[in-house]
PDB file of N, CA and C in Angstrom:
ATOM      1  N   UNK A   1      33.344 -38.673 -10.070  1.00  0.00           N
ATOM      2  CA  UNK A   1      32.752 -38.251  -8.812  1.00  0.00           C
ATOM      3  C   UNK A   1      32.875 -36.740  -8.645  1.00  0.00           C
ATOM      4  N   UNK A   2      34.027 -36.299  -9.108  1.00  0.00           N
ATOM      5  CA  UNK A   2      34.415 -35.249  -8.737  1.00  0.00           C
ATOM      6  C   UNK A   2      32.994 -33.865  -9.762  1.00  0.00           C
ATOM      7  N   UNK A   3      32.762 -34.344 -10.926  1.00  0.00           N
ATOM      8  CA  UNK A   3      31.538 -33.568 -11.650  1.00  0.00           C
ATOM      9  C   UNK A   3      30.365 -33.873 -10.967  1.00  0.00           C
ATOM     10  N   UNK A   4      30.115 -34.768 -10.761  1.00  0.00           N
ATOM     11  CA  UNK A   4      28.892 -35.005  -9.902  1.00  0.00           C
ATOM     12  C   UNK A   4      28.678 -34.216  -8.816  1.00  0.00           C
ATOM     13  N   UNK A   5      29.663 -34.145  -7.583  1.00  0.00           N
ATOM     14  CA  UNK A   5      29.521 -33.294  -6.745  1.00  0.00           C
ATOM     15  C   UNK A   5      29.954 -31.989  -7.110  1.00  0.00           C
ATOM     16  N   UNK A   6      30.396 -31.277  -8.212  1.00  0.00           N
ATOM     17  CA  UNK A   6      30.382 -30.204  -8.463  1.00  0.00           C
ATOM     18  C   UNK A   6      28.995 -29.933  -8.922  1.00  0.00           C
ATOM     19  N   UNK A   7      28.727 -30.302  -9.838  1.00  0.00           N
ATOM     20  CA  UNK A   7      27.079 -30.123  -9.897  1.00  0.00           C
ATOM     21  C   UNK A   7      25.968 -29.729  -8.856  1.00  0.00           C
ATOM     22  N   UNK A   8      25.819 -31.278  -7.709  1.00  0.00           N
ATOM     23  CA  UNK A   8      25.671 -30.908  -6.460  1.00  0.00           C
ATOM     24  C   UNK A   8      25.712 -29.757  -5.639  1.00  0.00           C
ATOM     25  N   UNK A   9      26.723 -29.471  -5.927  1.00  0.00           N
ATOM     26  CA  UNK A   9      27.222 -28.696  -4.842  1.00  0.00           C
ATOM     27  C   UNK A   9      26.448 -26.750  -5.364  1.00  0.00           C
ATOM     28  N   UNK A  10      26.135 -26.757  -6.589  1.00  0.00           N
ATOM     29  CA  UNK A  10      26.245 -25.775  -7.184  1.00  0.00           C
ATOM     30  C   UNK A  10      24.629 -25.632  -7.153  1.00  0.00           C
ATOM     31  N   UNK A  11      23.810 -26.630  -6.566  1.00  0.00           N
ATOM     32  CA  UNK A  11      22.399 -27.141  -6.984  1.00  0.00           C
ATOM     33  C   UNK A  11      22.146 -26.883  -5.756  1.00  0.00           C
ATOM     34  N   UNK A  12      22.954 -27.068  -4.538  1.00  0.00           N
ATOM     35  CA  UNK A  12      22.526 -26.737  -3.329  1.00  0.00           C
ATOM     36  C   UNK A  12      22.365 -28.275  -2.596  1.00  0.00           C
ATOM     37  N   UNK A  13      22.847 -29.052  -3.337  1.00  0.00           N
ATOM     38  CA  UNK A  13      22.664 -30.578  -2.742  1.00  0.00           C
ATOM     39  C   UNK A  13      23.393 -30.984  -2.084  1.00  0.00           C
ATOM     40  N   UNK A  14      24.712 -30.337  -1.823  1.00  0.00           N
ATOM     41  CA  UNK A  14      25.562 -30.604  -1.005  1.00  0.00           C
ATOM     42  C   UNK A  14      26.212 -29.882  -0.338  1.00  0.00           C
ATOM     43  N   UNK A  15      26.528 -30.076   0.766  1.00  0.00           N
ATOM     44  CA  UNK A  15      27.203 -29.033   1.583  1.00  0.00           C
ATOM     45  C   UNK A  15      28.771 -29.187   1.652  1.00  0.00           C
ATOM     46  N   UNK A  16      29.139 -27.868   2.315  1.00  0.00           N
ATOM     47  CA  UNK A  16      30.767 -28.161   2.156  1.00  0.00           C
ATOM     48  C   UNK A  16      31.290 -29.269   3.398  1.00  0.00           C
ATOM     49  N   UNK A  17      30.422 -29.304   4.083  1.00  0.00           N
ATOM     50  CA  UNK A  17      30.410 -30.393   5.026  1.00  0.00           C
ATOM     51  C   UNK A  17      30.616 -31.823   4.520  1.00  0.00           C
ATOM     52  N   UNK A  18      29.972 -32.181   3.360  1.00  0.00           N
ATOM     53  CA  UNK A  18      29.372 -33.209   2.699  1.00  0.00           C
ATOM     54  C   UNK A  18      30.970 -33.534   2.104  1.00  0.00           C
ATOM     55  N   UNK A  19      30.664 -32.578   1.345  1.00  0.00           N
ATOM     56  CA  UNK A  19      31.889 -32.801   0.701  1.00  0.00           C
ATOM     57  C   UNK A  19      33.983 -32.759   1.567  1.00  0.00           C
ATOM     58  N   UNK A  20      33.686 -32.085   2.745  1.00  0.00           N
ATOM     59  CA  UNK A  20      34.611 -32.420   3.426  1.00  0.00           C
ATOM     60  C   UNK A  20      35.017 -34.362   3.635  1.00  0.00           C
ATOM     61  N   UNK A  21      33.460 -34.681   4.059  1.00  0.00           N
ATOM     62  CA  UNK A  21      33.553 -36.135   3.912  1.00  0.00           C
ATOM     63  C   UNK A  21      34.141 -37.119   3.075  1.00  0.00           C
ATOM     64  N   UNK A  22      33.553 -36.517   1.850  1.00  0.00           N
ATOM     65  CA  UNK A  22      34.104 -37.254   0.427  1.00  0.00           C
ATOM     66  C   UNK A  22      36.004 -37.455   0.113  1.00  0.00           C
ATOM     67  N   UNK A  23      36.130 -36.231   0.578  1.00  0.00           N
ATOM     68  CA  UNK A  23      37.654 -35.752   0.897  1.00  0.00           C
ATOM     69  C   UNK A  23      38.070 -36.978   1.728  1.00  0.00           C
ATOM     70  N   UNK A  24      37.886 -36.910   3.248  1.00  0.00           N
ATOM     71  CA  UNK A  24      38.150 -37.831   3.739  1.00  0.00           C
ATOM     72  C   UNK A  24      38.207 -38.890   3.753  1.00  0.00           C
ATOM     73  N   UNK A  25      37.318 -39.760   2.486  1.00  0.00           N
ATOM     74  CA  UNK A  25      36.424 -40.708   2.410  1.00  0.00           C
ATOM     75  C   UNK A  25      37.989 -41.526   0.934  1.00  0.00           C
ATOM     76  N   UNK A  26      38.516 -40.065   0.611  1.00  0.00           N
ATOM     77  CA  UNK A  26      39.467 -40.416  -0.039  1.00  0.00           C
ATOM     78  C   UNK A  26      38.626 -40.787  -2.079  1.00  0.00           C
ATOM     79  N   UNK A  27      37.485 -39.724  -2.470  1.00  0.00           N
ATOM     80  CA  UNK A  27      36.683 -40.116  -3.359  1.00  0.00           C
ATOM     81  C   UNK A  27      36.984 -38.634  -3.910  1.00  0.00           C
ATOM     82  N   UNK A  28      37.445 -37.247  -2.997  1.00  0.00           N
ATOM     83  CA  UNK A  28      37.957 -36.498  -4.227  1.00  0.00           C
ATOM     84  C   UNK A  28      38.746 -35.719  -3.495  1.00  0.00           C
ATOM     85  N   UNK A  29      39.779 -35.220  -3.989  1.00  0.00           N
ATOM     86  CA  UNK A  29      40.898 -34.448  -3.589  1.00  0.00           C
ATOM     87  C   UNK A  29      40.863 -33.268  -2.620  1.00  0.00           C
ATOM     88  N   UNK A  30      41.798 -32.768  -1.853  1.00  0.00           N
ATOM     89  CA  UNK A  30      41.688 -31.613  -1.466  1.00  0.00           C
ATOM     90  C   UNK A  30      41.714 -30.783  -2.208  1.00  0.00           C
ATOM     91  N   UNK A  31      42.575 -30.651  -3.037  1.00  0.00           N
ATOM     92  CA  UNK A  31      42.422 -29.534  -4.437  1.00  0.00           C
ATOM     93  C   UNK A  31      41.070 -29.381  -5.083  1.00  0.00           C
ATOM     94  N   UNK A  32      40.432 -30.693  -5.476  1.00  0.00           N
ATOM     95  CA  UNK A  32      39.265 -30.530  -6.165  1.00  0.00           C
ATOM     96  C   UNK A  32      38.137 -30.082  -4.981  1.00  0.00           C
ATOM     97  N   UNK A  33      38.411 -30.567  -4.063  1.00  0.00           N
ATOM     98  CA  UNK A  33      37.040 -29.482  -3.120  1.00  0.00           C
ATOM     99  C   UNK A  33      37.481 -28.208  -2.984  1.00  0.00           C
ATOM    100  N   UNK A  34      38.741 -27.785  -3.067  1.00  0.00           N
ATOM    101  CA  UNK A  34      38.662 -26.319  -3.063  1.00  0.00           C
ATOM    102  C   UNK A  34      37.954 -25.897  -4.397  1.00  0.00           C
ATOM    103  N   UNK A  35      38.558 -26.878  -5.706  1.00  0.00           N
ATOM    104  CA  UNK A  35      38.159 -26.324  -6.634  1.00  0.00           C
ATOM    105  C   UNK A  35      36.316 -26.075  -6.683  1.00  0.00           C
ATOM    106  N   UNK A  36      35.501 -26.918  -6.355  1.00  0.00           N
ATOM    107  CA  UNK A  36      34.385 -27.388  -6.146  1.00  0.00           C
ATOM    108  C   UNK A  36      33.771 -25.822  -5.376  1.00  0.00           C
ATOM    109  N   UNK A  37      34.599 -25.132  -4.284  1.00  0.00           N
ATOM    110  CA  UNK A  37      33.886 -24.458  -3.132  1.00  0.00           C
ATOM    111  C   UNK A  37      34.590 -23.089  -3.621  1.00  0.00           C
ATOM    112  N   UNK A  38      35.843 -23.037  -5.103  1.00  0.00           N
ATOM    113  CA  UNK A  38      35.633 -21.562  -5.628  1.00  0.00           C
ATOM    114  C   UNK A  38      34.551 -21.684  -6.441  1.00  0.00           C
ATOM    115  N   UNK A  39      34.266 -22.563  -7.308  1.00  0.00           N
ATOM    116  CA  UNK A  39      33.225 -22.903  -8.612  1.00  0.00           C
ATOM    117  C   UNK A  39      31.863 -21.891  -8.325  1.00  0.00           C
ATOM    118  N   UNK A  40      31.645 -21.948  -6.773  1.00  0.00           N
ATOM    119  CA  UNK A  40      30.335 -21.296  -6.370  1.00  0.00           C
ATOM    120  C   UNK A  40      30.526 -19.628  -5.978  1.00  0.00           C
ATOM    121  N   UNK A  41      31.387 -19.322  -5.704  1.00  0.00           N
ATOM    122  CA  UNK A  41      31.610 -17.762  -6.071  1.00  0.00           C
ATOM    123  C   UNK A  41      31.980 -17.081  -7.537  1.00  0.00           C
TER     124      UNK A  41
END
């Protein structure tokens, strides 16, 4: 899950919003959404 929404996320398909969810949703880490939301700088 966690490549998928990096992909996403890098494609413009997802927002950090989105992915806050996923977090919550307990489908990917807090670490990996940070990692996910440096990936794009």
């Amino acid at each position: 899950m966690y490549e998928i929404l990096k992909k996403r996320f890098q494609r413009n398909f997802v927002t950090t919003e989105q992915l806050l969810k996923y977090v919550a949703l307990g489908k990917i880490t807090q670490q990996q959404y940070e990692q996910i939301i440096k990936s794009q700088k």
